[in-house]
Structure formats: C-alpha cells, structure tokens
C-alpha atoms as a PDB file:
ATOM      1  CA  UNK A   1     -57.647-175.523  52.779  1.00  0.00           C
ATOM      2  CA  UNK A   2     -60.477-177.459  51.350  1.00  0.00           C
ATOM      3  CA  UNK A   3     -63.807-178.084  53.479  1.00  0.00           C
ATOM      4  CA  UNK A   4     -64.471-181.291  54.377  1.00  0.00           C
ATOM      5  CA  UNK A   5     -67.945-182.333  54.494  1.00  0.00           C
ATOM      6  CA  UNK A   6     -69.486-184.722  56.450  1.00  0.00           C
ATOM      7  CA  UNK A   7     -70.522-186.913  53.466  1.00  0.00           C
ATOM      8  CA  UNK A   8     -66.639-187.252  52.182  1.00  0.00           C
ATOM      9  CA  UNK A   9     -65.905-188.279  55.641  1.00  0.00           C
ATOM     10  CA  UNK A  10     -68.711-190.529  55.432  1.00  0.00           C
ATOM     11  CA  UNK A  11     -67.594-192.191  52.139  1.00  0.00           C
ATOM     12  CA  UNK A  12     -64.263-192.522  52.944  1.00  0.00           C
ATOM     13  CA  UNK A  13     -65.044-194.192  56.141  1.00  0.00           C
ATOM     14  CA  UNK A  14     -66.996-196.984  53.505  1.00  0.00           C
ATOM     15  CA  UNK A  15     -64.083-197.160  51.570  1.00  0.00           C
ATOM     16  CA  UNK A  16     -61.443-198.198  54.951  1.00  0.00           C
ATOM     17  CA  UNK A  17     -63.207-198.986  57.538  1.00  0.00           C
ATOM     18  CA  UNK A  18     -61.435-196.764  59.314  1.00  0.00           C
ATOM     19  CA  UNK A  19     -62.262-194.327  62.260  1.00  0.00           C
ATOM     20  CA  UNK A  20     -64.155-190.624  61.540  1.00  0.00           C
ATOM     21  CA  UNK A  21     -61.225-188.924  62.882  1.00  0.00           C
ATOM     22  CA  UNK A  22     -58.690-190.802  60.580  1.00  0.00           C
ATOM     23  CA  UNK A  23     -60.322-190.409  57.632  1.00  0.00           C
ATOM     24  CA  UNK A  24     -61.255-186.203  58.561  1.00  0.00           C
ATOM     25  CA  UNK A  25     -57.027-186.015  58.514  1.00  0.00           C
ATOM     26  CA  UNK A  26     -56.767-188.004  55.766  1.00  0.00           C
ATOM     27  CA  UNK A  27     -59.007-185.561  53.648  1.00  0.00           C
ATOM     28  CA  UNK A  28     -57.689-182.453  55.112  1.00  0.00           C
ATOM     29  CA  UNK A  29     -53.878-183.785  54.326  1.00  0.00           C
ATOM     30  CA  UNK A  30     -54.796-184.259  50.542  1.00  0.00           C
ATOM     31  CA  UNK A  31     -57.220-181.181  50.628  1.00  0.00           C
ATOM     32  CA  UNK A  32     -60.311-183.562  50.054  1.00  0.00           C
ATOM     33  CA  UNK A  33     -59.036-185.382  47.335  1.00  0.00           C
ATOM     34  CA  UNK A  34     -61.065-189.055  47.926  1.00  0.00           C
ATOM     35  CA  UNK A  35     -58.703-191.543  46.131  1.00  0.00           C
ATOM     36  CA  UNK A  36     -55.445-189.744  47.355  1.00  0.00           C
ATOM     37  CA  UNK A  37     -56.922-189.967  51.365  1.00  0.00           C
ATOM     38  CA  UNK A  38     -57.783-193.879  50.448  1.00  0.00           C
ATOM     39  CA  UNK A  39     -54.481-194.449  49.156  1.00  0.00           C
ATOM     40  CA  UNK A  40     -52.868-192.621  52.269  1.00  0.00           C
ATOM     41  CA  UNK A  41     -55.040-194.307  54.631  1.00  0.00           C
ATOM     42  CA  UNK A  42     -54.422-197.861  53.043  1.00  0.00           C
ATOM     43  CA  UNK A  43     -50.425-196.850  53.544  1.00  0.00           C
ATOM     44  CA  UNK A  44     -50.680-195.543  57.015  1.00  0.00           C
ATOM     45  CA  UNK A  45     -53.331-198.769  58.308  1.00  0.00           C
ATOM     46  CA  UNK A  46     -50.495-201.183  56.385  1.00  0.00           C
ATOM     47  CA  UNK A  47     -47.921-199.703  58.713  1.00  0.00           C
ATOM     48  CA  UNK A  48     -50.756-200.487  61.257  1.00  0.00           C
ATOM     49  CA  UNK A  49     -51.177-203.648  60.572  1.00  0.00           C
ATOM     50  CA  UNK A  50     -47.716-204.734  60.612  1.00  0.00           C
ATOM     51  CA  UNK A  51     -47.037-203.263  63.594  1.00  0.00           C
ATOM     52  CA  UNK A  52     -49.903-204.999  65.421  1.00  0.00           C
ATOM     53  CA  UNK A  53     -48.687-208.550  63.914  1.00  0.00           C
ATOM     54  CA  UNK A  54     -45.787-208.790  66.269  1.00  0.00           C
ATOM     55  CA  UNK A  55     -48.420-208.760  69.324  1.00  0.00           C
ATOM     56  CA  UNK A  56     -49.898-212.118  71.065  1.00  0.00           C
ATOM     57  CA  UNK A  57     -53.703-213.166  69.953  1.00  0.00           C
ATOM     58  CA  UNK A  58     -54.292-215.656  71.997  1.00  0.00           C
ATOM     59  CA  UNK A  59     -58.284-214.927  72.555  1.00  0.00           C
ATOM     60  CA  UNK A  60     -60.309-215.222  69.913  1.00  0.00           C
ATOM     61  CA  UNK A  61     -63.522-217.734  68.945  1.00  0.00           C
ATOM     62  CA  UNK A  62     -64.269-220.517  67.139  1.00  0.00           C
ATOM     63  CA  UNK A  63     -66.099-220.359  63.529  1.00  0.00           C
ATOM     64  CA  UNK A  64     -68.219-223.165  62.633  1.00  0.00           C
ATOM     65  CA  UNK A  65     -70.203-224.230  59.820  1.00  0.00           C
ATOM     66  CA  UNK A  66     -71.899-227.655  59.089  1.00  0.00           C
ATOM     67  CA  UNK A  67     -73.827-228.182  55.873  1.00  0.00           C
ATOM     68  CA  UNK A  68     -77.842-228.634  55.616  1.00  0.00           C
ATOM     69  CA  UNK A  69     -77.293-232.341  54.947  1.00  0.00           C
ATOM     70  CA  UNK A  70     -74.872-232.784  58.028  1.00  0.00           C
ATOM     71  CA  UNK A  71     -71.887-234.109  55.305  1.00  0.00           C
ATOM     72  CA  UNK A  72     -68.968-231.594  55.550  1.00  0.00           C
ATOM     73  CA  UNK A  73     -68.522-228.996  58.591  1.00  0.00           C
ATOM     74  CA  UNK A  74     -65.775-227.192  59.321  1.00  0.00           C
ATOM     75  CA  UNK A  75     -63.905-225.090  62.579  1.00  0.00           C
ATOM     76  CA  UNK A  76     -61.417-222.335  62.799  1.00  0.00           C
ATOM     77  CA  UNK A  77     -59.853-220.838  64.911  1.00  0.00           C
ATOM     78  CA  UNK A  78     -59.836-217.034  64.592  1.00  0.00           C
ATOM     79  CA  UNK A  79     -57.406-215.654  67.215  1.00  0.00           C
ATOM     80  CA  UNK A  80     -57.375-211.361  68.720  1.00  0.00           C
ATOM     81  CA  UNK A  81     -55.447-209.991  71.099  1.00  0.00           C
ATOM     82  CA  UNK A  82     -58.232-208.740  73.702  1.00  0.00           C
ATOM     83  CA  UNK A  83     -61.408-210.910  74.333  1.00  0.00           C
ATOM     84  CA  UNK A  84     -63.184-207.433  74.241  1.00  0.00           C
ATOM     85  CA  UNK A  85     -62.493-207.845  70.580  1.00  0.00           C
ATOM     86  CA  UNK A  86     -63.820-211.414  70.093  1.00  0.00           C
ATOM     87  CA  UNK A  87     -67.177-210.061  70.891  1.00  0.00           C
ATOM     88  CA  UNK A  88     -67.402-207.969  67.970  1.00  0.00           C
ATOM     89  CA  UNK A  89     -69.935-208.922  65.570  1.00  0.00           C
ATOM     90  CA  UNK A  90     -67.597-208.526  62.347  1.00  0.00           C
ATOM     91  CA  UNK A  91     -64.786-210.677  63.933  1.00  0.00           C
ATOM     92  CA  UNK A  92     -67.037-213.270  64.808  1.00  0.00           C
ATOM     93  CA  UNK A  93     -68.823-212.863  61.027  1.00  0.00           C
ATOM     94  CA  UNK A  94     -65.587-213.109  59.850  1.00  0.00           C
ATOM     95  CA  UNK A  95     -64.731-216.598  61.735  1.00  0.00           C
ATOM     96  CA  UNK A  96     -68.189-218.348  60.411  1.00  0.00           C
ATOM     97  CA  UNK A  97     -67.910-216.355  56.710  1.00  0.00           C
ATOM     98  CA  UNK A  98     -63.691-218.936  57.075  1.00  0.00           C
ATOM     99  CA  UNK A  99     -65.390-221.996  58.442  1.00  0.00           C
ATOM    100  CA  UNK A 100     -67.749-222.138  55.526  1.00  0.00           C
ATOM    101  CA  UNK A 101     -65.108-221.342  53.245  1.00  0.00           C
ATOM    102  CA  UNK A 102     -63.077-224.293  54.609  1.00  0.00           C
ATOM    103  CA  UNK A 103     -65.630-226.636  54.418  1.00  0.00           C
ATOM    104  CA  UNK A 104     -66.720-225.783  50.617  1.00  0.00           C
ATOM    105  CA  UNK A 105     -63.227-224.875  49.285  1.00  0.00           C
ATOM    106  CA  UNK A 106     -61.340-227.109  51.197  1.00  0.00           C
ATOM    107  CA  UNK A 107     -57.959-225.613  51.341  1.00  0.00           C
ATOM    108  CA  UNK A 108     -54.600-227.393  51.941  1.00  0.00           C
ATOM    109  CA  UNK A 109     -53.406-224.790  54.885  1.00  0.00           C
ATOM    110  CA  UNK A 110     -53.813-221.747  56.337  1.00  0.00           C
ATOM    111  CA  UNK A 111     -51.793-220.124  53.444  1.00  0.00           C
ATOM    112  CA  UNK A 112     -54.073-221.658  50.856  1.00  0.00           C
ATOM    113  CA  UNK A 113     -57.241-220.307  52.695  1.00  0.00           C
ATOM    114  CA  UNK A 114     -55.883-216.757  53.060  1.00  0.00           C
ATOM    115  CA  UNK A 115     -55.130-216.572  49.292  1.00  0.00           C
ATOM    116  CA  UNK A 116     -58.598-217.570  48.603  1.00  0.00           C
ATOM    117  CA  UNK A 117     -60.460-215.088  46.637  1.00  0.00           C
ATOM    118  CA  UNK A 118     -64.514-214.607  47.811  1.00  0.00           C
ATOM    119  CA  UNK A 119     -67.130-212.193  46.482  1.00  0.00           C
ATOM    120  CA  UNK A 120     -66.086-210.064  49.155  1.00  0.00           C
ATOM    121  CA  UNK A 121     -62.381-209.530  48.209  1.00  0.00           C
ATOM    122  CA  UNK A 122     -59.804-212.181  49.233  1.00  0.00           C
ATOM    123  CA  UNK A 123     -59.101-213.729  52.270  1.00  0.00           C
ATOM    124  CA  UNK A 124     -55.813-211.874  53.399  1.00  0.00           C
ATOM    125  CA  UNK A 125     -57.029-208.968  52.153  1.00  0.00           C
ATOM    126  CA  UNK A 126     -60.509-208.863  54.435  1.00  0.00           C
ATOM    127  CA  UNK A 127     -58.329-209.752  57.188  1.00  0.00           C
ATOM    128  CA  UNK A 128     -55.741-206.748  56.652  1.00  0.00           C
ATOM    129  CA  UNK A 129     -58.737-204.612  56.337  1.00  0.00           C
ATOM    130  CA  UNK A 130     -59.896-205.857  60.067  1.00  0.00           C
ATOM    131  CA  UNK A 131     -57.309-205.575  61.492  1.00  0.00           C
ATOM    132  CA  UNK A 132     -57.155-201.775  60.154  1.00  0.00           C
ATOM    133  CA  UNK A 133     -60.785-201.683  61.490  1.00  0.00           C
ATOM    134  CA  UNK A 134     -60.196-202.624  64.985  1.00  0.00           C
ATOM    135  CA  UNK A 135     -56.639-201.838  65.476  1.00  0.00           C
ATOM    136  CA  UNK A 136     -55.530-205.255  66.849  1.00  0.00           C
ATOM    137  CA  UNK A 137     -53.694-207.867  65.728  1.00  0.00           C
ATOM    138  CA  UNK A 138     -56.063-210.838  64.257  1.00  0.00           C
ATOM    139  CA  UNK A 139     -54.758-214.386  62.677  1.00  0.00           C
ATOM    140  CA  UNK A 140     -56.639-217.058  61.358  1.00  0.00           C
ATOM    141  CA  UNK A 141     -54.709-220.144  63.584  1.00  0.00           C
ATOM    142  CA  UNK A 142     -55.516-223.509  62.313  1.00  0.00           C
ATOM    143  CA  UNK A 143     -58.641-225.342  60.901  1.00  0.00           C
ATOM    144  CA  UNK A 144     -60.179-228.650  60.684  1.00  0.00           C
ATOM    145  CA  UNK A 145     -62.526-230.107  57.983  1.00  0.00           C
ATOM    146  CA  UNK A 146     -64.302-232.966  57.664  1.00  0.00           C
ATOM    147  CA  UNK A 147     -65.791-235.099  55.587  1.00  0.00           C
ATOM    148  CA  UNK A 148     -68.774-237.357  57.139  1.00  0.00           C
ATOM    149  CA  UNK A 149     -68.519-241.529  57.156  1.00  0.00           C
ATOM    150  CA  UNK A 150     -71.842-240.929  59.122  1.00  0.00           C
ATOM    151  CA  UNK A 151     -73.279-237.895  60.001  1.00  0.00           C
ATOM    152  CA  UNK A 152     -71.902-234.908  61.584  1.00  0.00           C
ATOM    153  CA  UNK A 153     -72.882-233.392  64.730  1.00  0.00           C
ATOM    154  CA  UNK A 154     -71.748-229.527  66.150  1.00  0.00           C
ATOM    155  CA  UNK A 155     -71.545-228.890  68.889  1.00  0.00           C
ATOM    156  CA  UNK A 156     -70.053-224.895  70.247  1.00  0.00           C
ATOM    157  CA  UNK A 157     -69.393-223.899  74.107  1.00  0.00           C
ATOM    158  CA  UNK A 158     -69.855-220.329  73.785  1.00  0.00           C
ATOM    159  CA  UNK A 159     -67.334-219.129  70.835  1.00  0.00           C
ATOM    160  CA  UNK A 160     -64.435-220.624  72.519  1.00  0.00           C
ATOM    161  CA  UNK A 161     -64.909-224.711  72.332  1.00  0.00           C
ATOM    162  CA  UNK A 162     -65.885-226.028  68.815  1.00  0.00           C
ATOM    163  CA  UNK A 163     -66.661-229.658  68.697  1.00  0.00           C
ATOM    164  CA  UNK A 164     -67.147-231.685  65.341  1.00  0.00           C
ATOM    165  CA  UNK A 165     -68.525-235.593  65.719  1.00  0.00           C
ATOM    166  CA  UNK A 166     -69.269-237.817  62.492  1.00  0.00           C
ATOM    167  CA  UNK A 167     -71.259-240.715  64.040  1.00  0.00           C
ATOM    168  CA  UNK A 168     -73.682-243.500  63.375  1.00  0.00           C
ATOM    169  CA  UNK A 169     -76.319-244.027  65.525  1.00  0.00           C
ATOM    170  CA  UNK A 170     -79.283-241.479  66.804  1.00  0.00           C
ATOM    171  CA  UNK A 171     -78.898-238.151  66.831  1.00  0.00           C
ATOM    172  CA  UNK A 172     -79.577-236.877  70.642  1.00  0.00           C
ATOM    173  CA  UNK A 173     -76.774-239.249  71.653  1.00  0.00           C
ATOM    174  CA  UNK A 174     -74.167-237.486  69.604  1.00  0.00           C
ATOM    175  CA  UNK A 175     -75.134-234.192  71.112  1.00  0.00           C
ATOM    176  CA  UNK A 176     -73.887-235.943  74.209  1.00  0.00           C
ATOM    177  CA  UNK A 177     -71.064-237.065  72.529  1.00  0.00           C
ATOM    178  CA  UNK A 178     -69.902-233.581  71.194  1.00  0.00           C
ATOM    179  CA  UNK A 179     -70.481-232.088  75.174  1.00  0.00           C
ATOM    180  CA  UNK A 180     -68.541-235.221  76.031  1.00  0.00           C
ATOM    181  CA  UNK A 181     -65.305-234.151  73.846  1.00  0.00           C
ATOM    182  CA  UNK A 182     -65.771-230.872  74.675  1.00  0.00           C
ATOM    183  CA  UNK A 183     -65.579-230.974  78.689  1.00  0.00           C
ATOM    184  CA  UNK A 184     -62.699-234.248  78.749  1.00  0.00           C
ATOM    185  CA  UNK A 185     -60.569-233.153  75.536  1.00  0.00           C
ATOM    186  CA  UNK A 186     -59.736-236.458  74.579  1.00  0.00           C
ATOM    187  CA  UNK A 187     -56.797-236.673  71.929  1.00  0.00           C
ATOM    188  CA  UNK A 188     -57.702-239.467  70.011  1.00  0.00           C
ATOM    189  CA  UNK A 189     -60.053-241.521  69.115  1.00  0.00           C
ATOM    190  CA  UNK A 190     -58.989-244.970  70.201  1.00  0.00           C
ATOM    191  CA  UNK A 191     -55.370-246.665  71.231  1.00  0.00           C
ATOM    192  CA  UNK A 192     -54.797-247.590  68.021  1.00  0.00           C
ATOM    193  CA  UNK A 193     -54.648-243.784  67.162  1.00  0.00           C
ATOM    194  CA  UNK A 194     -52.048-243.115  70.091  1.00  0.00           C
ATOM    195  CA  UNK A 195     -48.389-243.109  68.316  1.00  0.00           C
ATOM    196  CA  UNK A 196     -46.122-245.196  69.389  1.00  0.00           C
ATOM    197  CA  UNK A 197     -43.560-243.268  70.855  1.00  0.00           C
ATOM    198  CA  UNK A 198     -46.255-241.501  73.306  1.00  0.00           C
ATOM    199  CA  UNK A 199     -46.769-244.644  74.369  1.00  0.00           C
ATOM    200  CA  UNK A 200     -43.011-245.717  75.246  1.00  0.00           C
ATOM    201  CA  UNK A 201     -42.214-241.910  76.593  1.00  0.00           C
ATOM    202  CA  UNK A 202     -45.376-243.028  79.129  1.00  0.00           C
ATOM    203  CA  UNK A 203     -44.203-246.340  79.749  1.00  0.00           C
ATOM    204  CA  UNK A 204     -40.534-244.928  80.518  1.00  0.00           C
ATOM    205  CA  UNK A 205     -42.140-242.647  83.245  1.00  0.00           C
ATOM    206  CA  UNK A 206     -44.566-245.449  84.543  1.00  0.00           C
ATOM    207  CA  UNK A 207     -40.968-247.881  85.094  1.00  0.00           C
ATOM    208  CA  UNK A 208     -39.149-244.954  86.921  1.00  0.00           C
ATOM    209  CA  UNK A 209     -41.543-244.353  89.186  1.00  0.00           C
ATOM    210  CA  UNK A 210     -42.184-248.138  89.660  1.00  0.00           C
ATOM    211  CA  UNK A 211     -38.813-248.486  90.407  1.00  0.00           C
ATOM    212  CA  UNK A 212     -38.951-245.982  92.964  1.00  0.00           C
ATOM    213  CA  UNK A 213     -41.172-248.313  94.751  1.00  0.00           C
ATOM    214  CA  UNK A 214     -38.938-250.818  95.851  1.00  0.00           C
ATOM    215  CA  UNK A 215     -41.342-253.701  94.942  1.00  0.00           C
ATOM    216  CA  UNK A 216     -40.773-256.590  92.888  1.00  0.00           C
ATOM    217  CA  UNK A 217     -39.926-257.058  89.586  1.00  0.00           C
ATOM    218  CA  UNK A 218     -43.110-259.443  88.754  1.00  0.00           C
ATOM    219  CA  UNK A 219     -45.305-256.512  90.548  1.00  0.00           C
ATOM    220  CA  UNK A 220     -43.317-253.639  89.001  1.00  0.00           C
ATOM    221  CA  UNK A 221     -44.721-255.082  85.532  1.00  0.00           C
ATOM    222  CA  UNK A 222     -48.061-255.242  87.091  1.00  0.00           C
ATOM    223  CA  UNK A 223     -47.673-251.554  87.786  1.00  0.00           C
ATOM    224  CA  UNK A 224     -47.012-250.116  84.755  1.00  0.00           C
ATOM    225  CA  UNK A 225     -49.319-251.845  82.525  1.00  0.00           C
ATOM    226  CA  UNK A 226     -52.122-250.928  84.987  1.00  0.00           C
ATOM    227  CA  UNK A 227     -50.435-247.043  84.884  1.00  0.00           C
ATOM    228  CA  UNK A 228     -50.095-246.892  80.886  1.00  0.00           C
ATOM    229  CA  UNK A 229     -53.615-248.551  80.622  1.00  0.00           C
ATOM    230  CA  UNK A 230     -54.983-245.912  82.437  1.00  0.00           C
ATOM    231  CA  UNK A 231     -53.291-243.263  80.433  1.00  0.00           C
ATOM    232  CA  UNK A 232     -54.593-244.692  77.616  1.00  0.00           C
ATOM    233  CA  UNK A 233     -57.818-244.546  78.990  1.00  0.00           C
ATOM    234  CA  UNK A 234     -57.655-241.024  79.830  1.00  0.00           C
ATOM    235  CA  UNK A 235     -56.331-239.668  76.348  1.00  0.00           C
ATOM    236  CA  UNK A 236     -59.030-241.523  73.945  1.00  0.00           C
ATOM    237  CA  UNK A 237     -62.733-241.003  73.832  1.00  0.00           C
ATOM    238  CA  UNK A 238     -63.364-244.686  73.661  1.00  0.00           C
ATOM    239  CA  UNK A 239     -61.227-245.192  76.596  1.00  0.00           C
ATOM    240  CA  UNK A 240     -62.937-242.642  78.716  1.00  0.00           C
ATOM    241  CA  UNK A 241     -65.888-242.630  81.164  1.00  0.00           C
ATOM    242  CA  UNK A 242     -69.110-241.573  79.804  1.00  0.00           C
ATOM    243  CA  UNK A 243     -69.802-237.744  80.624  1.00  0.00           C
ATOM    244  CA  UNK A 244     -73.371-238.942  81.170  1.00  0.00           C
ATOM    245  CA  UNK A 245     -72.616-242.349  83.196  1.00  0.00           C
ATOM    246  CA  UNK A 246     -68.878-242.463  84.906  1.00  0.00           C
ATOM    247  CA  UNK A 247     -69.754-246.034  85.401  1.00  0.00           C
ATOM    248  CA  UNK A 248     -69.205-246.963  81.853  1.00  0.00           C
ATOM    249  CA  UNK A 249     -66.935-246.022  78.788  1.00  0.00           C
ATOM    250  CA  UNK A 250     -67.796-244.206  76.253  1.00  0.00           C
ATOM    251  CA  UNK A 251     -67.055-247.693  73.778  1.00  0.00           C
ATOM    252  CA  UNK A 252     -69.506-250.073  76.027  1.00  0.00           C
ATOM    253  CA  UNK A 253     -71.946-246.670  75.965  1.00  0.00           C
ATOM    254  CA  UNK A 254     -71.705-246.878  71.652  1.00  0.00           C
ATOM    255  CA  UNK A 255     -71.938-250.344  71.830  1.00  0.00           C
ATOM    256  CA  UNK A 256     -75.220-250.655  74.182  1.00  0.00           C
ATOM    257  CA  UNK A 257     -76.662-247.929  71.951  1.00  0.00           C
ATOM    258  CA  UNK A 258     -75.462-250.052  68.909  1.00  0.00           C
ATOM    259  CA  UNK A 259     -73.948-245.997  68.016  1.00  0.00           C
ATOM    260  CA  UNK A 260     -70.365-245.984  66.490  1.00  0.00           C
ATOM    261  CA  UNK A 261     -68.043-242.385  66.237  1.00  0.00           C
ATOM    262  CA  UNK A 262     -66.009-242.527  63.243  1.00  0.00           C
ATOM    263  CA  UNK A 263     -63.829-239.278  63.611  1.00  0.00           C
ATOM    264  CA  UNK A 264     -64.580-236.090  65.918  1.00  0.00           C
ATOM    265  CA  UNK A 265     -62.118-232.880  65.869  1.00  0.00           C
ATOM    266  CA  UNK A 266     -62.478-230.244  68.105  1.00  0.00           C
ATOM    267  CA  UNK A 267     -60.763-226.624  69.162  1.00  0.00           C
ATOM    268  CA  UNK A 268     -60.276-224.639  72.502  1.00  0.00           C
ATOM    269  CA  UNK A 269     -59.143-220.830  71.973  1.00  0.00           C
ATOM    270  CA  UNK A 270     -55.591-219.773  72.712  1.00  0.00           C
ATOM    271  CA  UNK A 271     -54.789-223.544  73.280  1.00  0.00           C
ATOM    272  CA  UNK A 272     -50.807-224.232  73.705  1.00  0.00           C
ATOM    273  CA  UNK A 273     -50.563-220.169  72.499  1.00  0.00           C
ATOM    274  CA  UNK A 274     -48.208-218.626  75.305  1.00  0.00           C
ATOM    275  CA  UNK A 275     -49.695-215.564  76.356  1.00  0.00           C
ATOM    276  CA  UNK A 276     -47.646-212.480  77.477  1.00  0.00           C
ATOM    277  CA  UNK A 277     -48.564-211.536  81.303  1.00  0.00           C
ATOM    278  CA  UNK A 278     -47.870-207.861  81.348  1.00  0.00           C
ATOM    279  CA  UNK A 279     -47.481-206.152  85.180  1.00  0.00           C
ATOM    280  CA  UNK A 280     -49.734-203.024  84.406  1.00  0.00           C
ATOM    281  CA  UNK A 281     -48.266-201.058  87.472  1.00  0.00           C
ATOM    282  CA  UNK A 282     -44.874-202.199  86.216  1.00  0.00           C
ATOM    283  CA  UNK A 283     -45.526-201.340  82.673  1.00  0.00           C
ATOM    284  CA  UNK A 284     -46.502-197.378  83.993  1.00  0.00           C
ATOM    285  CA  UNK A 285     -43.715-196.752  86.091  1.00  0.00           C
ATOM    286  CA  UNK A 286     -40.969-198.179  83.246  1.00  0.00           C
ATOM    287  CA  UNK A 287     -43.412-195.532  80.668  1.00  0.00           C
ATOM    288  CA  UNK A 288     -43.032-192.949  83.222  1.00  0.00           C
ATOM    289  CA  UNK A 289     -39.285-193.330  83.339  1.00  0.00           C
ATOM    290  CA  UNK A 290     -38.746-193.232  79.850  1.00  0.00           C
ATOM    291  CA  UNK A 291     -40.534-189.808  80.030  1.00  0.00           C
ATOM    292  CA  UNK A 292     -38.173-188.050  82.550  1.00  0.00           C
END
C-alpha cells in the first residue's frame, strides 16, 4: 500500500474541506492517488449532504450588508441545525459573503441566488461544500433587499434579529427605530398595509366574543371597533407605542421629530420553522432496543 504523507493529507484537506481522518482513507483507498481521493470524497460528502438535507435547521443567523452610501442593504437568513454551528466563523462568513450578494445582484428568489456564480465558485456549490465541512444540514431561508427612498439604517441583535429601516429624518433616531422593530415585531408598516381579509378574520373574532357579552347591539359596535383598532395598533409600527416613550406612537414620535419611515424589513431566526423536540433518554433506549 502506498504511504501517505502528511502533506497529501494536507492538500487534500484544501481541496474538500473535509476532516484529516477522511481524507487519510480517502488516500489509502486509491493508494494516494490525489484526484481519484477528491473525486471519492466529493461522492461520499454528496451522499452526506443529502442525507443531512432531510434534518430541521431551524438555528442559524442573520447576514447583513448595507452599502457605504446607506442606498441598498440586504438580510438573509442562513439557517443550521445546532446553534453550536451558527457560531462558526465560516457559516457566519458565508451569511454576510449572501447578504452582499443580494443586495448587489439582486436576485429574484432563493433559487436565483443559489445559482449565482461568485469568484469563489457558485452559490449552491459553496453551500454543498459547507455542509460537507461541518456535517450539518445548512439552507439559505429567505432574503430581503431594499432599495432606499431615504436612507437606510441596520440595525443586528446578536446574529439572530436583523433589522433594515429606510427613513428620513436624523440618523440617531432611526437607530431607535430599528431597536424599536426589532423588540415589538410589527408586521406592517401602517393600516393601509394590513390586507383586508386580516382585517375581517379580526373583526369576525372581535363580534363573537362581543356577542358573548350579552350587551347591546349599539355597544357591541362600540366594542369591536375599539378591539380591531387596537389590533391594528399592535401589528403596525405607526400604530405602536414608542419603544422609547409608551406615551406616544411611533407616527406622533416621526411627526414631532418631523422624521418619516418609508419601508423597514426585518428577520428573527427559525421564525414560523417547526422544530423537532427529540426526548434524548427516549431516543437511547429506542437505539438500545434496536441493538438487542
């Protein structure tokens, strides 16, 4: 059999990505032939990656890039199965290297981003070769780009809330703004954003439980403006109290500060994902059955 030196090993490792052990079988299988142990590897890591696609990422971070001029920014949501893995420095690399893409390129979908090609190889294919790296399933979720009327502000809790704000008005108040979004979520901008039929499926459930009430019909009506009202309130940032002053909206806040928020998108990992909750001590004992 052919010795395997350390530099081979080394080389190949270059080449994958892959682990030292992995590539010292891969070279002693094809008796230290380089190309054939890349080839096998690539094979074997495909199988890998496959295999790892059918499992949950629901952790992940947030890329985000925003250009020098504060025009175009961009978020993504890069999802992993284990939050261990969302620390690692090439995942999160990976996440920013997207947003930027997004932001210049401006793909249609997620398709059309992973089919872009880069300097360092395409999209799809760097992501393959991560997941081969780490061993866990990764997917690039959804994005948002956008364009600024304004100016854009970002604004990123840790690597799992991304916020994007294009605003008028100065620039430590749409900091504020951007922590704002972040900590109350608000769906949309204003009421003229909220569909219709959200608005009738709340007013349905405002008139059942009004009815419930026994009151008056004059007072029932009362009741459910005054309940879809505040829903409204609750769901749009212009509608909402200030994070900063509850004693005021966010719209009479813009308007004292003569400020105005055009558009704003924002991200929270694993959001509406449904993530498998495994019993560990369950999990054993079913392994340890299947053993016997």
């Amino acid at each position: 059999m052919a010795e395997i030196s350390a530099g081979l090993v080394k080389e190949l490792r270059e080449l994958t990505g892959l682990g030292m052990m992995e590539c010292k079988k891969a070279l002693a299988e094809c008796e230290g032939d380089l190309k054939k142990a890349e080839e096998l590897l690539r094979i074997k890591s495909g199988a890998k990656a496959s295999k790892a696609a059918s499992r949950i990422a629901a952790e992940g971070v947030i890329g985000a890039w925003l250009a020098a001029d504060a025009k175009v920014g961009a978020l993504v949501e890069l999802n992993s199965e284990t939050d261990f893995v969302a620390k690692n420095d090439d995942f999160v690399a990976f996440a920013r290297a997207l947003a930027e893409l997004v932001a210049t390129r401006n793909p249609a979908n997620v398709e059309e981003l992973a089919s872009l090609d880069t300097i360092a190889g395409q999209v799809e294919a760097r992501r393959q070769a991560l997941v081969q790296k780490i061993g866990e399933n990764i997917s690039i979720r959804r994005f948002r780009r956008l364009q600024a009327k304004g100016k854009l502000a970002l604004y990123l809790h840790g690597a799992k809330i991304g916020v994007l704000v294009d605003y008028d008005g100065p620039e430590e108040l749409a900091k504020d703004l951007a922590m704002h979004i972040a900590f109350h979520k608000p769906a949309y901008l204003n009421r003229a954003e909220v569909p219709q039929d959200v608005v009738a499926d709340e007013r349905r459930i405002q008139e059942a439980r009004a009815k419930e009430s026994g009151k008056p019909a004059e007072i029932l009506a009362k009741m459910v403006e005054g309940a879809v009202n505040k829903f409204l309130g609750e769901k749009t940032l212009l509608g909402q109290p200030f994070v900063k002053d509850d004693k005021q909206t966010v719209e009479k806040m813009l308007a004292a500060r003569k400020a105005k928020v055009n558009s704003f998108a924002f991200f929270v990992v694993g959001e509406g994902i449904e993530k498998k909750s495994t019993d560990f001590a369950a999990e054993v004992m079913a392994q340890a059955g299947r053993a016997h």
